[in-house]
Protein backbone atom coordinates (compact mmCIF):
# COMPACT_ATOMS: atom_id res chain seq x y z
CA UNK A 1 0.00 0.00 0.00
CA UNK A 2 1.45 3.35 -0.94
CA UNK A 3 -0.22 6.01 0.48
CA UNK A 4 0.50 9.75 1.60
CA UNK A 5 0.71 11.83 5.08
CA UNK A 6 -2.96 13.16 4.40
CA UNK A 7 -4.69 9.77 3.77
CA UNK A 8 -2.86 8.33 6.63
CA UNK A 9 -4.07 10.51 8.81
CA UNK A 10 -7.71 10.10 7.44
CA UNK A 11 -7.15 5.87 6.94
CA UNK A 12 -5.53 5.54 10.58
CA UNK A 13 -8.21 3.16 12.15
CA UNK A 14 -8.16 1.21 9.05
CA UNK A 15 -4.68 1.14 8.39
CA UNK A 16 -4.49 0.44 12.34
CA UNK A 17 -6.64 -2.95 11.65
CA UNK A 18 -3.53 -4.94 10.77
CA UNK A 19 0.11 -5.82 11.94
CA UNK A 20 2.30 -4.53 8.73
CA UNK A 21 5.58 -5.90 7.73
CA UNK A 22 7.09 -2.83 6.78
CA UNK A 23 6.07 0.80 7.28
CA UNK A 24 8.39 2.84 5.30
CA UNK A 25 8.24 6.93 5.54
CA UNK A 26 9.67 8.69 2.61
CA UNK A 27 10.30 12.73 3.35
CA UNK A 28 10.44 11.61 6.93
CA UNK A 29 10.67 15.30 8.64
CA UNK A 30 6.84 15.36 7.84
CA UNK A 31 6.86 13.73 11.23
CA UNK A 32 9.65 15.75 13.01
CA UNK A 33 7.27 17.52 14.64
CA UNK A 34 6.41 14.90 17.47
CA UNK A 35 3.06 16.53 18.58
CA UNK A 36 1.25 16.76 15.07
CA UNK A 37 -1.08 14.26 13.84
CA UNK A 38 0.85 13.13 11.26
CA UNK A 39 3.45 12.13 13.78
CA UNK A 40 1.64 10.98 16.25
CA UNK A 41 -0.63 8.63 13.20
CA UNK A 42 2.59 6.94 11.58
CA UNK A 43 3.52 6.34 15.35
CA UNK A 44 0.20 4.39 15.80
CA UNK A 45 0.30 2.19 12.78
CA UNK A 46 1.86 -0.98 13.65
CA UNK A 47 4.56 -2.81 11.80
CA UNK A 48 7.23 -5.73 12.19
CA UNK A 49 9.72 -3.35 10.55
CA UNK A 50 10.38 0.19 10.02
CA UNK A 51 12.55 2.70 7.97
CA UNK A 52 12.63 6.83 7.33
CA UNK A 53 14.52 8.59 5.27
CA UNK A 54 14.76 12.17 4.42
CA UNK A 55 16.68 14.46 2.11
CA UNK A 56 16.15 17.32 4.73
CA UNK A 57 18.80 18.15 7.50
CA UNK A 58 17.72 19.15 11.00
CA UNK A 59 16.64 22.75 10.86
CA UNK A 60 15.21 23.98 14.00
CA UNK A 61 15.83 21.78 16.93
CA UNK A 62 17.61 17.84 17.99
CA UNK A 63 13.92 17.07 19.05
CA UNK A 64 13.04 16.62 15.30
CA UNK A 65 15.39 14.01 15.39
CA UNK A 66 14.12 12.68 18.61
CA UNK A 67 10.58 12.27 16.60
CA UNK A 68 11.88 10.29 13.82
CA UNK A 69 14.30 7.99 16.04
CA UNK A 70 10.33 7.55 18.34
CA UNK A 71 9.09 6.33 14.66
CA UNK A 72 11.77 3.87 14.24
CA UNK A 73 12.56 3.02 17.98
CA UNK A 74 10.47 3.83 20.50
CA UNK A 75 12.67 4.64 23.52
CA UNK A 76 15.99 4.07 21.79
CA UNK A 77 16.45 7.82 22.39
CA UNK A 78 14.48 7.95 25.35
CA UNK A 79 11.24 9.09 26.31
CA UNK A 80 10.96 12.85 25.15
CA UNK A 81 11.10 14.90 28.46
CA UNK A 82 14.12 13.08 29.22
CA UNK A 83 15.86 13.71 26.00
CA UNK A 84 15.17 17.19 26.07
CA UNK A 85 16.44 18.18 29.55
CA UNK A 86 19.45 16.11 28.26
CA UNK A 87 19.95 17.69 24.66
CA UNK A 88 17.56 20.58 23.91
CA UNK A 89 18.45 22.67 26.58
CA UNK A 90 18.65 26.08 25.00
CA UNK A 91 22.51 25.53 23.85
CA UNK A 92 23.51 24.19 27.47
CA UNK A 93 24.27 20.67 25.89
CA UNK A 94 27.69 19.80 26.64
CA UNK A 95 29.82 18.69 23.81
CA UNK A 96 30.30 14.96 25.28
CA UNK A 97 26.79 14.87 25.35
CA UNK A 98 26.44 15.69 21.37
CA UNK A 99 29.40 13.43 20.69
CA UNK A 100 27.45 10.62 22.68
CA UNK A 101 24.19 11.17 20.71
CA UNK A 102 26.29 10.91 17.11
CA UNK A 103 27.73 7.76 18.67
CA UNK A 104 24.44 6.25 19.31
CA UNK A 105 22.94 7.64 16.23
CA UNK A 106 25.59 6.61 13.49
CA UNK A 107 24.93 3.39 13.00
CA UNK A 108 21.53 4.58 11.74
CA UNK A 109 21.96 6.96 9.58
CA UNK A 110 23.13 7.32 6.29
CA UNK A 111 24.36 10.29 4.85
CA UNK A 112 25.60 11.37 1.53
CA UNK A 113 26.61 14.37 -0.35
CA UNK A 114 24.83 16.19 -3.67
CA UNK A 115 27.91 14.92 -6.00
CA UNK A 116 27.29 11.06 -4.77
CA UNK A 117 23.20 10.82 -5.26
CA UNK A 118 22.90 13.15 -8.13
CA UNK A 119 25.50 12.83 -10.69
CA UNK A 120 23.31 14.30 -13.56
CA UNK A 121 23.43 17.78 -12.21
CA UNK A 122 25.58 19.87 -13.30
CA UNK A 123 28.80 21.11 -10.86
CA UNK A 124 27.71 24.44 -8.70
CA UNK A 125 28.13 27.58 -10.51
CA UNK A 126 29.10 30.67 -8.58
CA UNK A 127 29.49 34.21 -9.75
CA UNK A 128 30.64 37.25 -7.78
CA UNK A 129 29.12 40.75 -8.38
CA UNK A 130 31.24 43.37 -7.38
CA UNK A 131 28.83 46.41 -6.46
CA UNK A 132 30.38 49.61 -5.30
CA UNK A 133 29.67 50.79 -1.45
CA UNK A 134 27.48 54.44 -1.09
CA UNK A 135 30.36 57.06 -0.11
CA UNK A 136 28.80 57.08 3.60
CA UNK A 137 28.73 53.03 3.64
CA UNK A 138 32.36 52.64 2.40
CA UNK A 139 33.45 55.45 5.13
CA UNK A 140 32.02 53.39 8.00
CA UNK A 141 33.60 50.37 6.57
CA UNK A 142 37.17 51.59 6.32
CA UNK A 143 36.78 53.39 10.02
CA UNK A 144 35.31 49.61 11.08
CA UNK A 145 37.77 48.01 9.30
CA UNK A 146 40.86 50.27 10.48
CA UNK A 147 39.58 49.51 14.22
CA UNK A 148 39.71 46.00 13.68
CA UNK A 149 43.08 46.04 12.16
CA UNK A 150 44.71 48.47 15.26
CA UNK A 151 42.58 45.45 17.70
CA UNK A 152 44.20 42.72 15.80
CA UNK A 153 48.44 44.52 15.53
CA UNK A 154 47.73 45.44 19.67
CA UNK A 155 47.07 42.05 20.14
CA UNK A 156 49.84 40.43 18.54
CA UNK A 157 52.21 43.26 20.39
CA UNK A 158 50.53 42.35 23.56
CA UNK A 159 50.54 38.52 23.39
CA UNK A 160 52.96 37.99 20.15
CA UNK A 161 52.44 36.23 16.78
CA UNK A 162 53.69 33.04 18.07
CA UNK A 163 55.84 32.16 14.88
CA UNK A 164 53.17 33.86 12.62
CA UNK A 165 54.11 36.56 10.21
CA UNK A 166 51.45 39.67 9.50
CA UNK A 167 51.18 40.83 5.78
């Protein structure tokens, strides 16, 4: 049965009738948000197996990834009051305790770059536009960039260049 986020949602008591062999969510951060109902139905759905995957990164907060690892393995993260005051603590996570979490997580995830999955694009094209500064914006700039400079030769006077050389 392939089916999409909205039908599951509006299926779930008859897609909950059965014991599936394999629940498989493509675009998986449609359930990174743990408390909506599209989370919280692909959570209900029962299955001998599961797998996620995504093409999106993380982009607001480690309890996305929480929701997804609750999809796959309930617990294996812990419950989600637990994993928060552990890693979603406003930036107080200590760095052991992110190295830890990519420890546990690795084995689970596979990730790739843009060159490895999708060889028929072409290579990344950049070009640089040089646009000239207002006269008032290019004043503050040189003043700002002049204080940085004197900040920068005080500090190397003060503490020294340690082997370094300053062009």
């Amino acid at each position: 049965v392939v089916t999409t986020y909205a039908i599951l949602r509006l299926d779930l008591a008859r897609l909950q009738r059965r014991t599936w062999h394999a629940l498989i969510l493509d675009e998986a951060q449609n359930i990174k948000n743990p408390e909506s109902q599209t989370a919280i139905a692909a959570k209900k759905i029962k299955s001998k197996h599961r797998f996620a995957q995504t093409g999106t990164p993380l982009e607001n907060s480690l309890l996305e990834l929480w929701s997804v690892f609750d999809f796959l393995m309930p617990d294996f993260l812990d419950q989600k009051s637990m994993f928060k005051s552990r890693y979603v603590r406003s930036g107080a996570e200590t760095p052991e305790d992110i190295a830890g979490l990519r420890v546990k997580i690795r084995p689970f995830m596979l990730r790739r770059i843009k060159s490895e999955v999708a060889t028929e694009l072409p290579p990344k094209t950049e070009q640089t536009f040089k646009i000239p500064l207002a006269p008032e914006q290019q004043e503050l700039y040189d003043k700002v960039r002049a204080m940085q400079k004197k900040k920068l030769y005080d500090a190397i006077a003060e503490k020294g260049m340690g082997g370094s050389t300053v062009a």
